[in-house]
N, C-alpha and C. Protein backbone atom coordinates (compact mmCIF):
# COMPACT_ATOMS: atom_id res chain seq x y z
N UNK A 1 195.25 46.55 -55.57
CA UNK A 1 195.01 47.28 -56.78
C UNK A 1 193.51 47.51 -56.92
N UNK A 2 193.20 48.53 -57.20
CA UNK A 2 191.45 48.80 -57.30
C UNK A 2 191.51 49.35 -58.98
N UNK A 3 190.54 48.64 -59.08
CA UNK A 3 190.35 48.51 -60.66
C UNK A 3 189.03 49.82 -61.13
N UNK A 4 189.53 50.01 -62.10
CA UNK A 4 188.73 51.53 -62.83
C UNK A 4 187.00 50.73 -63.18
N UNK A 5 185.92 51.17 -62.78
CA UNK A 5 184.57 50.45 -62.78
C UNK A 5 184.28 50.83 -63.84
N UNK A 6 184.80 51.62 -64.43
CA UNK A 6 184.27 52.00 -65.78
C UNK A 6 184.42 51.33 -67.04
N UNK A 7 185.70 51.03 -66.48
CA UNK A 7 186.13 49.81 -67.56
C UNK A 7 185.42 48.43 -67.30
N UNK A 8 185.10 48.06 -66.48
CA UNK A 8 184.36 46.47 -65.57
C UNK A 8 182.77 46.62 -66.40
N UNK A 9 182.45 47.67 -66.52
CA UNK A 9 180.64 47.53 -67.09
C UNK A 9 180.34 46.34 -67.65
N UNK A 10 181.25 45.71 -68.86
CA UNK A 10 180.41 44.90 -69.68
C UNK A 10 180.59 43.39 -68.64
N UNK A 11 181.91 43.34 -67.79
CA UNK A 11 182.03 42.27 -66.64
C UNK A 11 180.57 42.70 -65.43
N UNK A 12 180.81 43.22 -64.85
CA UNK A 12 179.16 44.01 -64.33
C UNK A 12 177.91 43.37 -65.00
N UNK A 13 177.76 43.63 -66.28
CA UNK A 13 176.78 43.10 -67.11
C UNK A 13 176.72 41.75 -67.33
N UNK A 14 178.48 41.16 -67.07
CA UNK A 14 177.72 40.02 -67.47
C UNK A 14 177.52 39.18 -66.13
N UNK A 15 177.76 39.74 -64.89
CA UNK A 15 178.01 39.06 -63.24
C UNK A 15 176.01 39.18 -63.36
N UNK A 16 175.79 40.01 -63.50
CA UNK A 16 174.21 40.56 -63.32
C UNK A 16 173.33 39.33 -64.27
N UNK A 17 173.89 38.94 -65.50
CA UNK A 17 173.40 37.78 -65.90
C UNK A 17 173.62 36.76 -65.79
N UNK A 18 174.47 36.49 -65.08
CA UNK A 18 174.58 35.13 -64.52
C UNK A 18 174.36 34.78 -63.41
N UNK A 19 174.06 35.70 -62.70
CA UNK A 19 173.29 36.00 -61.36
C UNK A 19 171.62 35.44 -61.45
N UNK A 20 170.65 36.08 -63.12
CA UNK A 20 169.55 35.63 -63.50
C UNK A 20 169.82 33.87 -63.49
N UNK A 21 170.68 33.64 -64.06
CA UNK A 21 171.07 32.30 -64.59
C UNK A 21 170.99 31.31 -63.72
N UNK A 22 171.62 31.58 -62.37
CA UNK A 22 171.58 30.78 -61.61
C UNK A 22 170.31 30.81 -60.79
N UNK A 23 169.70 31.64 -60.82
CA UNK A 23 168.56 31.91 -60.10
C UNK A 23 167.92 30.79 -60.83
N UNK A 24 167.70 30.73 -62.51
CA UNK A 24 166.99 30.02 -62.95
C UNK A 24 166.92 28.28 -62.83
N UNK A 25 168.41 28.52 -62.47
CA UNK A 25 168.96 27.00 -62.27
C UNK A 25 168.28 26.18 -60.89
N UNK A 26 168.31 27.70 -59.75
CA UNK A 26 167.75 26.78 -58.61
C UNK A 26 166.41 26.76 -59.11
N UNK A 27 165.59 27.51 -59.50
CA UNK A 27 164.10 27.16 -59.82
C UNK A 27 163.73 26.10 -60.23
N UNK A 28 164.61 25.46 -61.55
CA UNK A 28 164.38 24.49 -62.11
C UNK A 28 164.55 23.21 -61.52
N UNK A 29 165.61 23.37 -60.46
CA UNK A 29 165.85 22.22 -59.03
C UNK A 29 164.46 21.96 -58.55
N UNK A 30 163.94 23.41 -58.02
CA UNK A 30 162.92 22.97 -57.31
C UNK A 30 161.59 22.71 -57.98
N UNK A 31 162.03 22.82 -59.60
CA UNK A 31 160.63 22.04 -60.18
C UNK A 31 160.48 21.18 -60.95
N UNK A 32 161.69 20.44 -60.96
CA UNK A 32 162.13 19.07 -61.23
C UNK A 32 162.25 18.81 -62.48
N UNK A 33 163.03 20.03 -62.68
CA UNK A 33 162.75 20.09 -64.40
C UNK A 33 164.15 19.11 -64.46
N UNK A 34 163.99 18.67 -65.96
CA UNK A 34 165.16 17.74 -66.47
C UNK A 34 166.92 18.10 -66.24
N UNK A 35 167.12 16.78 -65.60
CA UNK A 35 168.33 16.81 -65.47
C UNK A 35 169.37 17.84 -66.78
N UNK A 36 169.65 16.81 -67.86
CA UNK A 36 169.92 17.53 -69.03
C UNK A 36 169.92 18.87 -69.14
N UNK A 37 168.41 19.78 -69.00
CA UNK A 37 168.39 21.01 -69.09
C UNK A 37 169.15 21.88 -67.54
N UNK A 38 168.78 21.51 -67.17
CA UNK A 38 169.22 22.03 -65.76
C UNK A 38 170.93 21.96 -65.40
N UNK A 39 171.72 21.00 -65.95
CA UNK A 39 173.64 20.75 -65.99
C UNK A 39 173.72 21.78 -67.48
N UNK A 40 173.23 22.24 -68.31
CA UNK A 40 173.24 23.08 -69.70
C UNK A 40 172.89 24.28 -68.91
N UNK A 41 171.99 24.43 -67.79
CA UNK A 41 172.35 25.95 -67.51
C UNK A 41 173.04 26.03 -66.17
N UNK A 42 173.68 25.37 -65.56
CA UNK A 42 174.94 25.25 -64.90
C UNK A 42 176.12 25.77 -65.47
N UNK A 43 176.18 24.80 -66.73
CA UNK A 43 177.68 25.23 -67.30
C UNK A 43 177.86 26.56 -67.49
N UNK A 44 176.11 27.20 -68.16
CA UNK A 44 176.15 28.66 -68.78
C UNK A 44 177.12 29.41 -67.44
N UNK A 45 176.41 28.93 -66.60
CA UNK A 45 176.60 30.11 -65.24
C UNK A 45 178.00 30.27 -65.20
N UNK A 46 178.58 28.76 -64.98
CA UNK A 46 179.91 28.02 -64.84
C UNK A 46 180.95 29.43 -65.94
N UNK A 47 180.43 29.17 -67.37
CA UNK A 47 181.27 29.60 -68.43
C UNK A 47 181.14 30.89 -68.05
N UNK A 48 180.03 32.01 -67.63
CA UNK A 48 179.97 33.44 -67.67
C UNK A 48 180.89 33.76 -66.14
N UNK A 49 180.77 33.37 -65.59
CA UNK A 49 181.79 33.27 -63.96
C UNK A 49 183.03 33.54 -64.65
N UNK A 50 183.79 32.01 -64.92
CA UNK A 50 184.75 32.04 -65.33
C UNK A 50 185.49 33.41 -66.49
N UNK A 51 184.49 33.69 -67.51
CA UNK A 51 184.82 34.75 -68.32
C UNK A 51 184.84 36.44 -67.68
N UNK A 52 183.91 36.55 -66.85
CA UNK A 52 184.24 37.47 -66.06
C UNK A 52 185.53 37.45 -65.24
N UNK A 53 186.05 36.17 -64.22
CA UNK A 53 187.15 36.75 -63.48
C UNK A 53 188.28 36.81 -64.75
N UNK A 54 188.25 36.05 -65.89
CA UNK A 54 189.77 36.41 -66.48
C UNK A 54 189.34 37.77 -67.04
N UNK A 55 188.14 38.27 -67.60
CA UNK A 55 188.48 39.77 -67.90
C UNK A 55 188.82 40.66 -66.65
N UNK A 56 188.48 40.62 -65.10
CA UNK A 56 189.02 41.17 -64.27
C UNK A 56 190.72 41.36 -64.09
N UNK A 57 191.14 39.97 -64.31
CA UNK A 57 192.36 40.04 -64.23
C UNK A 57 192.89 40.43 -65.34
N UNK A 58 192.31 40.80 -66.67
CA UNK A 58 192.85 41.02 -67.56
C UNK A 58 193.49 42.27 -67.55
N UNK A 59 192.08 43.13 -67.03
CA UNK A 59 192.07 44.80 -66.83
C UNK A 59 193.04 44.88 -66.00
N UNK A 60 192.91 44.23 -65.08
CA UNK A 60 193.98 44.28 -63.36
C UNK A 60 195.57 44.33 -64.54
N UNK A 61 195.83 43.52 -64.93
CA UNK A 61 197.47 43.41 -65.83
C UNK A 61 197.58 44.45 -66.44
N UNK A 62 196.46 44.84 -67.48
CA UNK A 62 196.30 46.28 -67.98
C UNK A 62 196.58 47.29 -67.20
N UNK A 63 196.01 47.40 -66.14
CA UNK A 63 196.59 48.80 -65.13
C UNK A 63 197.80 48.72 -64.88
N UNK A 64 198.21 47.53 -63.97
CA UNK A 64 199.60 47.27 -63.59
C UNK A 64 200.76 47.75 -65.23
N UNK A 65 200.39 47.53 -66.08
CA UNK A 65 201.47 47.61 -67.03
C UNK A 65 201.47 49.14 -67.30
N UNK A 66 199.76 50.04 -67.53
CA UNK A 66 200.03 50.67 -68.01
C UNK A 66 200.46 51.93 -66.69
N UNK A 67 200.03 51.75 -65.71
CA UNK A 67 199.73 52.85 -64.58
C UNK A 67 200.95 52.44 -63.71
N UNK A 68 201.65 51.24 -63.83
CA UNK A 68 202.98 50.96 -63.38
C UNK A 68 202.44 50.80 -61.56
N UNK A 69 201.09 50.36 -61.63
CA UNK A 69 201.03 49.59 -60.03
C UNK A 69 201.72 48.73 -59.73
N UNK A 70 202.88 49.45 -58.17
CA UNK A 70 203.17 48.39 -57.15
C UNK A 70 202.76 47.82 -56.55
N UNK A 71 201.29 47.90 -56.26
CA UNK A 71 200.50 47.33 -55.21
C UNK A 71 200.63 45.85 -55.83
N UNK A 72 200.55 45.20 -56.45
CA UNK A 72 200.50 43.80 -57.16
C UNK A 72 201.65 43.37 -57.99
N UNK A 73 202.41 42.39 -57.75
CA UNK A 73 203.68 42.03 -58.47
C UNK A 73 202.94 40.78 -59.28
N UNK A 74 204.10 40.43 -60.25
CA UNK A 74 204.14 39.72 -61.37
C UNK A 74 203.42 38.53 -60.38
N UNK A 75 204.10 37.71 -59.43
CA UNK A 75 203.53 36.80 -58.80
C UNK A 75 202.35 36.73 -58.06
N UNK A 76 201.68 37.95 -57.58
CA UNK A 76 200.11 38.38 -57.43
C UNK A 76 199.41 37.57 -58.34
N UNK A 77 199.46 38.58 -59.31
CA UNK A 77 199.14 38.12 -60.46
C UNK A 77 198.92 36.53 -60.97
N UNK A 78 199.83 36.50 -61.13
CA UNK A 78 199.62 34.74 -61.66
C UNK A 78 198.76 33.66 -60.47
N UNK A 79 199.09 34.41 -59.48
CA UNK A 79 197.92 33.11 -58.38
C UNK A 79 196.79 33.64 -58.87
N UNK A 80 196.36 34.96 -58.70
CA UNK A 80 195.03 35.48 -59.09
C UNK A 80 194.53 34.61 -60.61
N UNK A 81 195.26 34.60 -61.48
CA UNK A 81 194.90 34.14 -62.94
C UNK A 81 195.25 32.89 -62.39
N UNK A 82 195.80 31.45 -61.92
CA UNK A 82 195.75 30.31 -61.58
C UNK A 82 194.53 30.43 -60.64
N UNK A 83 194.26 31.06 -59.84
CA UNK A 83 193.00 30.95 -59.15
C UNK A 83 191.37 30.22 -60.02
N UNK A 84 191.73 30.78 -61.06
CA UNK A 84 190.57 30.27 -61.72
C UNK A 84 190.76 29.25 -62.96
N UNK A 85 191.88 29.06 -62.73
CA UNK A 85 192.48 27.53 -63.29
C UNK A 85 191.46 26.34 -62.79
């Protein structure tokens, strides 16, 4: 199933900031900044990851229901959304 990019922007937007995020995370590795701060912007990364693939799959169910794609069955689906279980 190939998903409409137009709809993905604000997922796009947010892959692109969490992309900064982690960048910041290794920096802070390599400058020994505090534990504490450094697992607080892990999680960020952690939480914006995660929120991006379920809006992927969200859109992905959205097409399938509304555009009636065969390419992906009900059981596709659910590994894809357990995937990030």
């Amino acid at each position: 199933m190939e998903l409409d990019s137009t709809e993905l922007t604000p997922v796009i937007n947010r892959l692109k900031r969490a992309q900064g995020q982690l960048a910041a995370v290794t920096r802070m590795l390599e400058e020994g900044r505090d534990c504490k701060d450094i697992v607080t912007q892990l999680a960020a990364v952690s939480k914006a990851l995660d929120r991006a693939g379920f809006a992927i799959i969200a859109t992905g169910l959205e097409q399938c229901i509304t555009r009636k794609d065969a390419s992906m069955d009900k059981k596709d689906l659910e590994k894809l959304f357990l995937s990030l279980a």
